[in-house]
Structure formats: structure tokens, C-alpha cells
Protein backbone atom coordinates (compact mmCIF):
# COMPACT_ATOMS: atom_id res chain seq x y z
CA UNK A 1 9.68 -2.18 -15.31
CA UNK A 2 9.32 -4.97 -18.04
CA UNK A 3 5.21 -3.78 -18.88
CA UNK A 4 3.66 -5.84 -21.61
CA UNK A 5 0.42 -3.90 -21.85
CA UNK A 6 0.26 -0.67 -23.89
CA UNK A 7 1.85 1.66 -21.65
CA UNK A 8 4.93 2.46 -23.67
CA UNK A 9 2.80 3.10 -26.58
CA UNK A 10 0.08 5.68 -24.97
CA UNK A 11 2.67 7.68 -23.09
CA UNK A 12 4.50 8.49 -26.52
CA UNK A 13 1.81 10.83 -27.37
CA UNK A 14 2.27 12.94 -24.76
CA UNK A 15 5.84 14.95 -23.49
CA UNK A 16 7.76 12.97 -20.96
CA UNK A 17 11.04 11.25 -19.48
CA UNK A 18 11.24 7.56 -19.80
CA UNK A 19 13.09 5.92 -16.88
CA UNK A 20 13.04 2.00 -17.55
CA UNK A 21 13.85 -0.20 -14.62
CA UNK A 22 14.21 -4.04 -15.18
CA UNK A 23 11.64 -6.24 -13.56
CA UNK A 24 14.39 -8.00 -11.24
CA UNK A 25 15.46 -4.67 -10.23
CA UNK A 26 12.30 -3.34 -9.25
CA UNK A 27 12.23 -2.18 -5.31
CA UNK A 28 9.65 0.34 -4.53
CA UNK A 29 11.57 2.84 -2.13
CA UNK A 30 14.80 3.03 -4.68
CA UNK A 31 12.76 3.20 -7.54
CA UNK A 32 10.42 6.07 -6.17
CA UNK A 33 13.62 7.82 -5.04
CA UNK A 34 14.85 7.77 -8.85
CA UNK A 35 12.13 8.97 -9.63
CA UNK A 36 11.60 11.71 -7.51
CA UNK A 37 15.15 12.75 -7.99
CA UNK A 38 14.74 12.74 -11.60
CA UNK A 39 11.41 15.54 -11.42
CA UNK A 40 11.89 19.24 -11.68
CA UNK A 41 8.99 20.53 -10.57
CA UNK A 42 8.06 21.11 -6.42
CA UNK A 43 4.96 18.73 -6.40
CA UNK A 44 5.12 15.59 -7.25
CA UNK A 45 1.88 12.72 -8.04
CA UNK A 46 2.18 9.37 -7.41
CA UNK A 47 -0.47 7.04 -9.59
CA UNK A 48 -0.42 3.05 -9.30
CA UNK A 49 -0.73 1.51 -13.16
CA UNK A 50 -3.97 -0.63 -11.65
CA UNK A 51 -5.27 3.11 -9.62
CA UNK A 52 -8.31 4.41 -12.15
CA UNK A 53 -9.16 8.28 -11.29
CA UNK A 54 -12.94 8.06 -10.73
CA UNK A 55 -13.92 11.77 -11.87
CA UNK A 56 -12.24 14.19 -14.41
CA UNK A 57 -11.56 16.31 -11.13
CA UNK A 58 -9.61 13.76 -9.09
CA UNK A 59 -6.57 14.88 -10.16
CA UNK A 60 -7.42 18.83 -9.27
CA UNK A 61 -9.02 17.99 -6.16
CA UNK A 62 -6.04 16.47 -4.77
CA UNK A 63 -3.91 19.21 -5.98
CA UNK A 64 -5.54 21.38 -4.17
CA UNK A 65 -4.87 20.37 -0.87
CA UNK A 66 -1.26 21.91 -1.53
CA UNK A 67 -3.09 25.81 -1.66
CA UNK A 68 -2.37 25.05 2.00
CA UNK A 69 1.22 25.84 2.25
CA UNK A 70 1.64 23.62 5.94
CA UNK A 71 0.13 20.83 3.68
CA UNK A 72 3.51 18.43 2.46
CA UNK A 73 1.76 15.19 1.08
CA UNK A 74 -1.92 14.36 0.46
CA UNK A 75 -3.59 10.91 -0.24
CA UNK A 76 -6.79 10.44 -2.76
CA UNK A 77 -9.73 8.08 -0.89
CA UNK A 78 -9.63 4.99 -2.47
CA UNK A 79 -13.07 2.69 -3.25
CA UNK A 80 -13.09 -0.53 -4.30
CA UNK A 81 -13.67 -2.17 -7.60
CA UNK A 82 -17.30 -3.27 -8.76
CA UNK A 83 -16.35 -7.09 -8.50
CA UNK A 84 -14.93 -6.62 -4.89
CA UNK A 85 -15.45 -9.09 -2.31
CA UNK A 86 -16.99 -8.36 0.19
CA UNK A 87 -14.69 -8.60 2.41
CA UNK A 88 -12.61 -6.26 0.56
CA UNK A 89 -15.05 -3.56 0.34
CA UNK A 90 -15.55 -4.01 4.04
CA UNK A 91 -11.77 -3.36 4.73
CA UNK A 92 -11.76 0.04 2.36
CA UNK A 93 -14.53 1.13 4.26
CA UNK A 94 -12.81 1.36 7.02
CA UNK A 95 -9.45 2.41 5.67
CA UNK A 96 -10.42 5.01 3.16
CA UNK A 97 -14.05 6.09 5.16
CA UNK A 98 -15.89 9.39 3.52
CA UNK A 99 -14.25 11.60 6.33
CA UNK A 100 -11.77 14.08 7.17
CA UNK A 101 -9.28 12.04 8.32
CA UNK A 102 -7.95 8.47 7.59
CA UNK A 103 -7.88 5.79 10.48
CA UNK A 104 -4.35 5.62 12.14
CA UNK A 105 -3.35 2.38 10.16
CA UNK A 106 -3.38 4.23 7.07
CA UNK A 107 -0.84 7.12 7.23
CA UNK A 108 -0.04 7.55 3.11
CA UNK A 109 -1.20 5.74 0.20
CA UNK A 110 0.30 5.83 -3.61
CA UNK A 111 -2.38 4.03 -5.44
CA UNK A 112 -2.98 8.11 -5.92
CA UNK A 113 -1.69 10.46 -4.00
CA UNK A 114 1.31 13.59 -4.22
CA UNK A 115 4.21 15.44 -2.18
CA UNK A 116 6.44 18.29 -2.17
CA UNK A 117 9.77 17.57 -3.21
CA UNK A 118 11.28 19.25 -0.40
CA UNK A 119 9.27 17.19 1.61
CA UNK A 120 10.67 14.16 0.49
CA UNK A 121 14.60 15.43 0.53
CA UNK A 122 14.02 15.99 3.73
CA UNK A 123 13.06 12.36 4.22
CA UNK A 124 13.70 10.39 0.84
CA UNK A 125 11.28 6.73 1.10
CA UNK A 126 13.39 3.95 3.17
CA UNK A 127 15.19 0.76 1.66
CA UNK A 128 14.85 -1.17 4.57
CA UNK A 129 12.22 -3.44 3.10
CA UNK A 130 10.58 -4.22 -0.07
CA UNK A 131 7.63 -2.88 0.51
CA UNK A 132 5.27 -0.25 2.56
CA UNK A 133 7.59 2.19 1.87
CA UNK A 134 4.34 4.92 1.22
CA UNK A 135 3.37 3.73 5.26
CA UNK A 136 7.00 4.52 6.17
CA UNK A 137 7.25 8.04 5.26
CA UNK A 138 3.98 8.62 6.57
CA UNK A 139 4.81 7.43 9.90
CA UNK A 140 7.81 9.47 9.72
CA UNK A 141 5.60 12.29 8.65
CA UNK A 142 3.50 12.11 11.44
CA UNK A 143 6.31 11.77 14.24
CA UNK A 144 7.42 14.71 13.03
CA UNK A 145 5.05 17.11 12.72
CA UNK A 146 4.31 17.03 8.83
CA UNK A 147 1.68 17.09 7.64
CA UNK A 148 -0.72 15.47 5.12
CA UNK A 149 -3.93 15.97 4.09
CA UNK A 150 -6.61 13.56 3.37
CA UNK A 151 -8.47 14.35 0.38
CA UNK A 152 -11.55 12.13 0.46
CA UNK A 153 -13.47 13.83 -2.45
CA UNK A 154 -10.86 12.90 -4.71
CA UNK A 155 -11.71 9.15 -5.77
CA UNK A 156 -9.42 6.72 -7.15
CA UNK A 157 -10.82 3.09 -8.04
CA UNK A 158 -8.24 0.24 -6.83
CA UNK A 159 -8.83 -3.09 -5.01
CA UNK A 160 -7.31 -6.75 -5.39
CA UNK A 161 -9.06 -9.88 -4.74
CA UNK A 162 -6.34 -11.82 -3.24
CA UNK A 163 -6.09 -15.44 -3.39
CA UNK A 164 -4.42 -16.62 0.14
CA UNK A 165 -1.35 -17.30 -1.68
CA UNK A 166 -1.14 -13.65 -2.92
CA UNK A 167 -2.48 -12.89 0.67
CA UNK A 168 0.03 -14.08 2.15
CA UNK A 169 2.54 -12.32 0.03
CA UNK A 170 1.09 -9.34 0.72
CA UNK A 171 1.41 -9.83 4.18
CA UNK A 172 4.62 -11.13 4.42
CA UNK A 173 5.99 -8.19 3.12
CA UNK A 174 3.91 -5.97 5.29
CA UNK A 175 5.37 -7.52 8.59
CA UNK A 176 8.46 -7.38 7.43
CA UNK A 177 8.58 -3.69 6.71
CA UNK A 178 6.62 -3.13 9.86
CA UNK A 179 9.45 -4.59 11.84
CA UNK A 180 11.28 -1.40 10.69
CA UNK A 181 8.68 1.02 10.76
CA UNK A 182 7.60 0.67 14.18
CA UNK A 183 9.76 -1.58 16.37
CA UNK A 184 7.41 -2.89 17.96
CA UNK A 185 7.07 -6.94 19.00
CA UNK A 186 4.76 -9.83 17.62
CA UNK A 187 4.52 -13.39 18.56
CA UNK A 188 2.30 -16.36 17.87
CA UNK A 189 0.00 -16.09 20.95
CA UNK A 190 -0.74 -12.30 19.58
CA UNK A 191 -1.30 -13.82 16.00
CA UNK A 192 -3.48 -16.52 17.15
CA UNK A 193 -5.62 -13.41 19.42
CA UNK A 194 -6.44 -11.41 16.55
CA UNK A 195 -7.32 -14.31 14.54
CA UNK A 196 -10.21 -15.04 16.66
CA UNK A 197 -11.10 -11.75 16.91
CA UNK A 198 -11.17 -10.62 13.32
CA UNK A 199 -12.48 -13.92 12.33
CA UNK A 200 -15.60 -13.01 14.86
CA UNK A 201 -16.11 -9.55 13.45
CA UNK A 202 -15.92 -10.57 10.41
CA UNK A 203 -18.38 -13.22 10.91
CA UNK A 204 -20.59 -10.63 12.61
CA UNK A 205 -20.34 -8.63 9.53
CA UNK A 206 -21.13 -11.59 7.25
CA UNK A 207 -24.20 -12.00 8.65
CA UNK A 208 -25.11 -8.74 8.41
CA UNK A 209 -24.10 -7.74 4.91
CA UNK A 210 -26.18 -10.97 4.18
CA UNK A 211 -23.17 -12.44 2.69
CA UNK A 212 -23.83 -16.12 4.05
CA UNK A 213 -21.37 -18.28 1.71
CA UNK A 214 -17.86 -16.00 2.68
CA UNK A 215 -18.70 -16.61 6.79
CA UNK A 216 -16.77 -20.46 5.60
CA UNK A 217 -13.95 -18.73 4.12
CA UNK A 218 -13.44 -16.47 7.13
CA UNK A 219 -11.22 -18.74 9.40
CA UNK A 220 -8.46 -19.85 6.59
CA UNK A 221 -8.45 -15.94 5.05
CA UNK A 222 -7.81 -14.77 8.97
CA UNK A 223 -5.35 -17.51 9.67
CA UNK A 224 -3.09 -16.88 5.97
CA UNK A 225 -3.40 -12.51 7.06
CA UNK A 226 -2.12 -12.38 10.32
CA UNK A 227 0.07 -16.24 9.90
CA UNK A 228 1.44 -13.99 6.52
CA UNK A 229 2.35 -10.94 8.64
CA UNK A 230 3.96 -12.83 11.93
CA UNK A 231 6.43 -14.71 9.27
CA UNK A 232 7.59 -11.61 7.43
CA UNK A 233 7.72 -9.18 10.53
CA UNK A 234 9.87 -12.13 12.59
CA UNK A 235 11.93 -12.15 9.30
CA UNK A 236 12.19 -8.57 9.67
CA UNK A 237 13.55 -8.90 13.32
CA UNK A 238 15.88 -11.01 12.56
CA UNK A 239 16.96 -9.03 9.69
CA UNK A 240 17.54 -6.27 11.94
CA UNK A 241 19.04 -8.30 15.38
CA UNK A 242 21.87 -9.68 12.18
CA UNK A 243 22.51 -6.17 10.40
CA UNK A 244 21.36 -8.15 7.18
CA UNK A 245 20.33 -5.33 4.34
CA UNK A 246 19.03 -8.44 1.99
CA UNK A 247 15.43 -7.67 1.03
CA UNK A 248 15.21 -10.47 -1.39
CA UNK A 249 13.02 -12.92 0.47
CA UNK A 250 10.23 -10.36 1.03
CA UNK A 251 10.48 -9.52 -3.18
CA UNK A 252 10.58 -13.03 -4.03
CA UNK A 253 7.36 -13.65 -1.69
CA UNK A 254 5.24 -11.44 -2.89
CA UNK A 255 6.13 -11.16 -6.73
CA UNK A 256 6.08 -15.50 -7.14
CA UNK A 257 2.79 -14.59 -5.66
CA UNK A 258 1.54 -11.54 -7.71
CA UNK A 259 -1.78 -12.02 -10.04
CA UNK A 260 0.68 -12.24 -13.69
CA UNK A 261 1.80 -15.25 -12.22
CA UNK A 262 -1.49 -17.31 -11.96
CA UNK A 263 -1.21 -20.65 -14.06
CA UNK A 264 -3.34 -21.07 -16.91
């Protein structure tokens, strides 16, 4: 999808099936679904380009979740990069914990993580929305008895710092899909609620992590995540009350947003 880096040139050494996608054409449930479509084999990996594998056995270990044949889909745990925030290695914590099972905000995860093609003809990702489109099937997945395995001694390295520009993005998008996903209603008074709260815990956590200088960041980085995911998932409703399939906005918000297009 328009990759300046030396992808093209590494993956020539090795046997494989090119499918180029242009950059403005890039929507991540289509583009999985090509993908997908386009694989012979029953299991398939999914590997984000910014995902590093953190042991030679990542790859096997998650693998071998599917010697359980009532196992459809497994997710790698995820840990945060070495110049992580602290903020962000807070939040991975808690979404990606050493344990058995993942917390219920985190259903699947492609940074690293694999499927059964019959799994996903029977439910192929949605194009609903731009993004969360890995959340969406695992929803699915889960309200219907499938089931996926959490494989947390297979470690994958990925993390962003966002600015609150790219925060929001993020978000956006996230609220929007969620509108989809789960149905369910948001409003300001809500928003403004879990600010306060999360800006509290986190605040609480600040102080004892011993990370003094973030506890004045807090309040804006609270406001921008949950003001970011009230715009996109009231987008989202109205996308839905109108019938409208456009999921331009929520691509243009987070890609004018992404880290390639920082200034200088």
C-alpha cells in the first residue's frame, strides 16, 4: 500500500504473492478480506509492519494454540516499546496482562495474531467502518460461541506514542466503528464522566509510578480520548440513522493524522 521502506526488496528473497493496494484505497476490513481470499492454506497469520516478534518462538507459540481443534483465532500478548510512555505501558498492562485471558475490551488483536480460514468465511471482517475491524470479528466471535485463544507467551513488541492529534484520530475512528459493533449509546454527560474518572486514576497512578511531570498532561490527553471517541461514534450514529456507507471521514481523520505525516 504505497511502502517506501525496504519491504518490497526483503520479501523478494523469499516465495510469495504480491498483492499491491494503493494508499488511497487502503481500508482495513476489504483489504484483509483480499487477502484472506487470496491464501490457500487453512490458517492464516496476521503481522502489523510496526509488530516486532520478541522471541524466535513467537511465531510457533501462537501456532500452537490451533492443536486445539475448538480453537478458531488466537491473539499474541503485546508489550510495549522501550521508549513508551508511561502512560502507554500502563494501558498494555492492562490490555495485554501476563494471564490466561484478555480483559473484555480486547476481544482480537492483528498487531500479531492468526485464524482459520473457515472461520473467517463464516464471518469475513466488516466494511462498516474504517477501522477496528480485528474488535469486530471478535465480538462477533464471542456472541457466537467461537472461540479464541489468548496466547500470552507469545510476545510481539508494538506501541505508539500518540500526539493528541494522532489521539484523536485514533479515537475517532474507534467510536465510529463502535457505533456498529455494539449499538450501544454515548453522549457528552457520559464523555465528560469518564474524563474525570480516568483522569483521577490516572493521576493516582502517576503518583505512584513516580512519574510526577505526565500528572499535567493527564487532563488534555483524557479530554482529546474520550472528546475523540464521542465525535466519531455520534458520526457513526448518524451514519447508521441515514443508511450512509461513506467511511471517508473516519480514513481521512486518522491517516491526516498518522506519524508519516508529522512536519519537519
Amino acid at each position: 500500500s504505497g511502502s517506501t521502506d525496504r519491504t518490497l526488496e526483503l520479501v523478494d528473497a523469499y516465495p510469495h504473492r504480491l498483492n499491491q493496494v494503493a494508499p488511497e484505497d487502503y481500508f482495513p476490513g476489504p483489504v484483509l478480506n483480499r487477502a484472506v481470499g487470496a491464501c490457500d492454506s487453512e490458517l492464516v497469520v496476521f503481522q502489523n509492519s510496526d509488530a516486532v516478534p520478541l522471541t524466535p518462538a513467537t511465531l510457533g507459540r501462537l501456532v500452537a494454540a490451533f492443536d486445539d481443534p475448538d480453537v478458531d483465532a488466537a491473539l499474541a500478548r503485546q508489550v510495549p516499546r522501550p521508549e513508551a510512555e508511561t502512560w502507554v505501558r500502563r494501558d498494555y498492562r492492562a490490555s495485554f496482562p501476563d494471564a490466561e485471558t484478555t480483559p473484555p475490551w480486547i476481544t482480537l488483536s492483528f498487531p500479531m495474531a492468526a485464524m482459520r480460514r473457515s472461520a473467517w468465511e463464516r464471518h469475513p471482517f466488516y466494511r462498516d467502518a474504517w477501522g477496528s475491524e480485528d474488535t469486530e470479528w471478535g465480538h462477533w466471535a464471542r456472541t457466537h460461541g467461537v472461540r479464541i485463544a489468548y496466547v500470552s507467551d507469545a510476545l510481539v513488541m508494538h506501541s505508539h506514542n500518540y500526539t493528541l492529534r494522532q489521539l484523536y484520530g485514533r479515537r475517532f475512528i474507534e467510536g465510529e466503528a463502535d457505533a456498529f459493533i455494539y449499538g450501544r449509546s454515548e453522549g457528552l454527560a457520559k464523555a465528560a464522566a469518564r474524563t474525570v474518572l480516568h483522569t483521577l486514576r490516572d493521576w493516582v497512578e502517576c503518583a505512584r509510578e513516580g512519574d510526577l511531570a505526565d500528572i499535567v498532561r493527564v487532563p488534555a490527553r483524557r479530554a482529546v480520548f474520550h472528546w475523540g471517541y464521542l465525535a466519531g461514534h455520534r458520526h457513526g450514529a448518524e451514519r447508521i440513522r441515514t443508511g450512509s456507507t461513506d467511511t471517508r471521514l473516519g480514513q481521512k481523520t486518522v491517516l491526516s493524522r498518522h506519524e508519516s505525516h508529522r512536519k519537519g
